[in-house]
Protein backbone atom coordinates (compact mmCIF):
# COMPACT_ATOMS: atom_id res chain seq x y z
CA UNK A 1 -70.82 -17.88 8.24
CA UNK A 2 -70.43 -14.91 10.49
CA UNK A 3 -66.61 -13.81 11.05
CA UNK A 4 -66.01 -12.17 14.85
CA UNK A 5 -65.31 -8.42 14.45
CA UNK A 6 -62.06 -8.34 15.12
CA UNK A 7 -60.75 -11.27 13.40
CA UNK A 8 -60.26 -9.01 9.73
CA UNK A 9 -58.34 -6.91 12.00
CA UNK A 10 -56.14 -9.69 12.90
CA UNK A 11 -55.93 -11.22 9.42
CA UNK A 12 -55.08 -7.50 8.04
CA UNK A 13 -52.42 -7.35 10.88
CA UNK A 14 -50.97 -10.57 10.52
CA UNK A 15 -50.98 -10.16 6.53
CA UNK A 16 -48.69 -6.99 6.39
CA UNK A 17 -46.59 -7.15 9.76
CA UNK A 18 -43.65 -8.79 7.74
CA UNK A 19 -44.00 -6.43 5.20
CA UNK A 20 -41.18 -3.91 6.81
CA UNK A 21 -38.32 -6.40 7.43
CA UNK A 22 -36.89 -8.70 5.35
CA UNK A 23 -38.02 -12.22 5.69
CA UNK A 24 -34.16 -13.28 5.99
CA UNK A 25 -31.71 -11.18 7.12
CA UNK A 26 -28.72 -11.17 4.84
CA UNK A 27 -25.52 -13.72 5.55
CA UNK A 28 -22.69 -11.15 4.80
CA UNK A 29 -20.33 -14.50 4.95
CA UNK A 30 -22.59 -16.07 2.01
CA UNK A 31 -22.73 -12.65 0.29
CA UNK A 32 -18.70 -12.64 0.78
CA UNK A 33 -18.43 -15.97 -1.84
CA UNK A 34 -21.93 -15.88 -3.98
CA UNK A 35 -20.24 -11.85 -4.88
CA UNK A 36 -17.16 -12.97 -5.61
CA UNK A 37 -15.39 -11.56 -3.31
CA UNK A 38 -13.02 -14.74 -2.52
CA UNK A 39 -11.75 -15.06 -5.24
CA UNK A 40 -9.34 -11.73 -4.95
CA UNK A 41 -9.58 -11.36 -0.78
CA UNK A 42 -9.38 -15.26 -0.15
CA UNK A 43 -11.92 -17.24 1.41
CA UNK A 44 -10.73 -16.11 4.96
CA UNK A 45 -10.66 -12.39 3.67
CA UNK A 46 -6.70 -12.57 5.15
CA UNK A 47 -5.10 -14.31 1.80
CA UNK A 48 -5.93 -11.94 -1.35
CA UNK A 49 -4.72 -13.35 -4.30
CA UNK A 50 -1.68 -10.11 -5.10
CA UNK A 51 0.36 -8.80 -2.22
CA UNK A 52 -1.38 -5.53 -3.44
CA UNK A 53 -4.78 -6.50 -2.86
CA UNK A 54 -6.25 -5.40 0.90
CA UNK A 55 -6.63 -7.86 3.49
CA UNK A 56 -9.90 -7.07 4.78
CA UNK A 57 -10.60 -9.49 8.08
CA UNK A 58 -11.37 -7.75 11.14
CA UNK A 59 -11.70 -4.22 8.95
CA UNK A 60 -13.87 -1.55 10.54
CA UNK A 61 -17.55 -2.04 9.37
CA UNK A 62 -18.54 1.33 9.03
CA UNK A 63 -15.04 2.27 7.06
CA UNK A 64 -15.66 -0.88 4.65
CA UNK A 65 -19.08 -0.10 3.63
CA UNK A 66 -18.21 3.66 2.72
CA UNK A 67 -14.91 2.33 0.81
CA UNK A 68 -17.12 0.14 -1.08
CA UNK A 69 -20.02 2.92 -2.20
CA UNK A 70 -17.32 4.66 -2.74
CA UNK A 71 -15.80 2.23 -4.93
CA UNK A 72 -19.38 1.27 -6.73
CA UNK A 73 -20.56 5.34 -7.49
CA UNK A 74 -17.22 6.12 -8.68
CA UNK A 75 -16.44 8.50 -6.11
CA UNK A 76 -13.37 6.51 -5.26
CA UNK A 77 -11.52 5.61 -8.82
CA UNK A 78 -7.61 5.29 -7.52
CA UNK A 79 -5.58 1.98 -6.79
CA UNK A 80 -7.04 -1.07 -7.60
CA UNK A 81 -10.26 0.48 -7.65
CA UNK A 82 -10.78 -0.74 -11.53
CA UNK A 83 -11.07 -4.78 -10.34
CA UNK A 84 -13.96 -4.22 -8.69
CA UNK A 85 -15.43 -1.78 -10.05
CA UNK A 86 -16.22 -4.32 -12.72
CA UNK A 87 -18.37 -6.54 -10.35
CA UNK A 88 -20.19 -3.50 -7.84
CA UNK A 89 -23.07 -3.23 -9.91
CA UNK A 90 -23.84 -6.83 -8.96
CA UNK A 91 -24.06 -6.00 -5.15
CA UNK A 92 -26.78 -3.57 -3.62
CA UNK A 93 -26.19 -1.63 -1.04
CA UNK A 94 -28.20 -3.20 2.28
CA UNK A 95 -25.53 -6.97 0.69
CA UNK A 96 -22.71 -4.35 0.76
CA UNK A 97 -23.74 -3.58 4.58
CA UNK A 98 -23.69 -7.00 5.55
CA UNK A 99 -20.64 -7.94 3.65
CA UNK A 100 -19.33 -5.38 5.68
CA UNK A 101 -20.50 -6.11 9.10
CA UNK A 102 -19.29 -9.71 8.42
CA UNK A 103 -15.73 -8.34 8.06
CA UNK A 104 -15.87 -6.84 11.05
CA UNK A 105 -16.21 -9.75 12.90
CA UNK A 106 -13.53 -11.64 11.80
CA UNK A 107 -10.02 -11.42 13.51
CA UNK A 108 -7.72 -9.20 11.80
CA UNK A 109 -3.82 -10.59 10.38
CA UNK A 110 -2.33 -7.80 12.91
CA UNK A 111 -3.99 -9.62 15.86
């Protein structure tokens, strides 16, 4: 059986065209409660457990992320840095970007 000539070139194509993005892009909402997150910020990311504890609805994306690096390379060790420190390692850095962006879109406590 002969195969057209460009047919391998459309196989090959369709094979690795996925192969650059992710198949599902990451639900920073989902990532917020499979990571644990809830269960010091509150399911609503506006109710943290101790008065102490940020409230991080509606929190600048971009500022979030770099807290949390920060937080996970050690680069930021004061406050209550220590109670999550202890859970960082279990969150890469593209779940800590959508955790982040998720944040973002939620309505802050001051509004």
């Amino acid at each position: 059986m002969n195969m057209p000539k460009n047919s391998t070139a459309v196989v090959l194509i369709a094979l690795t065209a996925g192969l650059s993005t992710p198949a599902i892009a990451l639900d920073g909402a989902q990532l917020f409660v499979a990571k644990t997150c809830v269960a010091c910020h509150g399911k609503d990311a506006k109710t943290p457990i101790l008065p102490i504890y940020p409230k991080l609805a509606g929190q600048n994306p971009d500022y979030a992320y770099n807290q949390m690096l920060d937080i996970k390379s050690g680069a930021r060790a004061n406050g209550q840095t220590a109670a999550m420190k202890g859970v960082m390692h279990l969150v890469s850095d593209e779940e800590l970007r959508a955790i982040a962006d998720w944040l973002g879109t939620l309505q802050s406590c001051n509004n």
